[in-house]
Protein backbone atom coordinates (compact mmCIF):
# COMPACT_ATOMS: atom_id res chain seq x y z
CA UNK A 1 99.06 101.50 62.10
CA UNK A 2 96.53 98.82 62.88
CA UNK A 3 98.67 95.92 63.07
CA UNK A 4 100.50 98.30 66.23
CA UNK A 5 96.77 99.28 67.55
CA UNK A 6 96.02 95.16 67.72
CA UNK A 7 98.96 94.14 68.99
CA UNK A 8 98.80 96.71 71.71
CA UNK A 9 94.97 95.83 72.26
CA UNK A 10 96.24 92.08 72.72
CA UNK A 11 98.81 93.17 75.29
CA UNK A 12 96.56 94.80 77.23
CA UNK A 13 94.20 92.30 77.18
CA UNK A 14 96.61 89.64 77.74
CA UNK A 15 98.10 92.07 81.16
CA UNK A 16 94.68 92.38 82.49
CA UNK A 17 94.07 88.94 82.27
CA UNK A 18 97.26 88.29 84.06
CA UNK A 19 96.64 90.68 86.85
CA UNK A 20 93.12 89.20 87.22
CA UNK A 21 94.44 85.34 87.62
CA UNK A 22 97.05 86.59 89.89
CA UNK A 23 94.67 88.43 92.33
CA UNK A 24 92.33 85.63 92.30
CA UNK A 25 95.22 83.07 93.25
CA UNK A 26 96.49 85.49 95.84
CA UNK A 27 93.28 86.08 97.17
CA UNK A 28 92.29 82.35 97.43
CA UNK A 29 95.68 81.38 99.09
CA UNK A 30 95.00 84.27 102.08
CA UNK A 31 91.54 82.81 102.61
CA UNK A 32 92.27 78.77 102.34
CA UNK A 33 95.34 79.80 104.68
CA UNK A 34 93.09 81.52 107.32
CA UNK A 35 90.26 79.04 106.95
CA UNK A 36 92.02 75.85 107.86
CA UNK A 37 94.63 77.08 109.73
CA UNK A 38 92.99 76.46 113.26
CA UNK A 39 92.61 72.97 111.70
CA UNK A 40 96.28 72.51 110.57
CA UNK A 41 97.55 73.84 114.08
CA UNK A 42 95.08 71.33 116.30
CA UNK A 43 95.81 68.37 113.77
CA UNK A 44 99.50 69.10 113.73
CA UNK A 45 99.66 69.34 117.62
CA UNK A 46 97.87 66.37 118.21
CA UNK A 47 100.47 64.17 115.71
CA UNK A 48 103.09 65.56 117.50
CA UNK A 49 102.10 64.18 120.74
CA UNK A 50 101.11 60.75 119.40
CA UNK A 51 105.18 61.09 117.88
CA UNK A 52 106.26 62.87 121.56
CA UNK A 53 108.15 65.58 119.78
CA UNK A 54 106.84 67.56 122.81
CA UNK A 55 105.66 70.75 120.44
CA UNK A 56 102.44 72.16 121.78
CA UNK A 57 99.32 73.95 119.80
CA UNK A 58 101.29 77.55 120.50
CA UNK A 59 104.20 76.30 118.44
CA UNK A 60 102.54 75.77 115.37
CA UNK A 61 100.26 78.47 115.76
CA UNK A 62 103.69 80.38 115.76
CA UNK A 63 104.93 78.64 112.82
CA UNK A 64 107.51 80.39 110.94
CA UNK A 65 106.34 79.56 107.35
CA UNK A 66 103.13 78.62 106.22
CA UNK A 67 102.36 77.83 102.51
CA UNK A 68 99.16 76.42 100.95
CA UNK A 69 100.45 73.74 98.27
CA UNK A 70 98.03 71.98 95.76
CA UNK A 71 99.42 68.61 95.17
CA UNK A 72 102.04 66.16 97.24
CA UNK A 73 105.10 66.31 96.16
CA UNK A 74 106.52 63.45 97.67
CA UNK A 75 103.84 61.24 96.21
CA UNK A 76 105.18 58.85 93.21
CA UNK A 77 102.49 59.65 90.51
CA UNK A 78 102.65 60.66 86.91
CA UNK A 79 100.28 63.65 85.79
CA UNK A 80 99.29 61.15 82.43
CA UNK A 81 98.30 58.19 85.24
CA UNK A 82 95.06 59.61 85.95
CA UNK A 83 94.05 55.83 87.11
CA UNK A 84 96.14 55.55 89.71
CA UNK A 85 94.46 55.92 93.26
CA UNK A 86 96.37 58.72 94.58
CA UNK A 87 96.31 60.95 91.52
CA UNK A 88 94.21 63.34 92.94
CA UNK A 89 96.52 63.70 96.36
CA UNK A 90 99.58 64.43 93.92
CA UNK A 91 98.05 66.78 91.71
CA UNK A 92 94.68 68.18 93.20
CA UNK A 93 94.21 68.35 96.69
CA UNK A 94 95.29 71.18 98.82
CA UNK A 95 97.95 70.76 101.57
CA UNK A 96 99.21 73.35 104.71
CA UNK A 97 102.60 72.98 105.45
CA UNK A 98 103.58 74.69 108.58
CA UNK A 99 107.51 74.90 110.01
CA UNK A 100 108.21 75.71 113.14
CA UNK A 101 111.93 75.65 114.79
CA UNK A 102 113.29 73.96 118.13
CA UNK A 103 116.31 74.92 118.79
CA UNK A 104 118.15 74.74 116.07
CA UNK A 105 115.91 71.66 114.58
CA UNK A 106 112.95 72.58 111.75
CA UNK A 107 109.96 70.62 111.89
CA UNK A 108 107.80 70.37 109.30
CA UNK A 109 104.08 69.57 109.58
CA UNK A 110 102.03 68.48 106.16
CA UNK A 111 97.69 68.77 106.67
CA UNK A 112 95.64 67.22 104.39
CA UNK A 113 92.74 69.93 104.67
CA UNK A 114 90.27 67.33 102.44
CA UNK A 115 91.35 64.64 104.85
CA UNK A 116 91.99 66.28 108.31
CA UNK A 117 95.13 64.23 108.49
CA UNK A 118 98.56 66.00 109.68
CA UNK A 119 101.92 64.12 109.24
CA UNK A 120 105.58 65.66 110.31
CA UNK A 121 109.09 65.61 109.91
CA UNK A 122 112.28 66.50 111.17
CA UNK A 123 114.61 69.04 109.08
């Protein structure tokens, strides 16, 4: 009877923990989102100019999809080569991506909200 009352006792422990972590992530997200967001929109406007993809501030404040992602992808680092000088870009830092459509083209606009530096692509 006390080996079921601990287990349960772990569960419960272990659920509450859980539904803590997740509220705090989703919590964090909303307010990283709607802190930089103004930031994302002006950098990602002003790289699209320099480009001349002709997509003003109003189209990425419109953005279909915005997601807050912590780490690059696209950058070529191992997680064991914490030496290498953009470790922290790949794994740590957080990035905005916003998408917004033209036509029936995606764009796709990457800010660096540590650096203030926007970069896009097509599809």
């Amino acid at each position: 009877m006390l080996r079921i009352l601990a287990v349960v006792l772990i569960l419960l422990t272990a659920a509450k923990l859980a539904v803590g972590e997740y509220l705090f992530r989703v919590a964090t997200h909303d307010l990283v989102v709607r802190a930089y967001k103004d930031a994302a929109v002006s950098g990602c406007s002003s790289t699209t100019k320099l480009l001349g993809l002709g997509i003003e501030a109003v189209g990425w404040r419109m953005a279909s999809d915005v997601r807050l992602e912590i780490g690059r992808r696209d950058a070529d680092v191992h997680l064991w080569d914490t030496g290498h000088e953009q470790w922290r870009q790949r794994w740590r830092d957080p990035f905005l991506h916003l998408t917004t459509r033209t036509g029936t083209d995606s764009i796709t606009c990457t800010y660096d909200v540590l650096r203030g530096m926007a970069s896009v692509k097509r599809g």
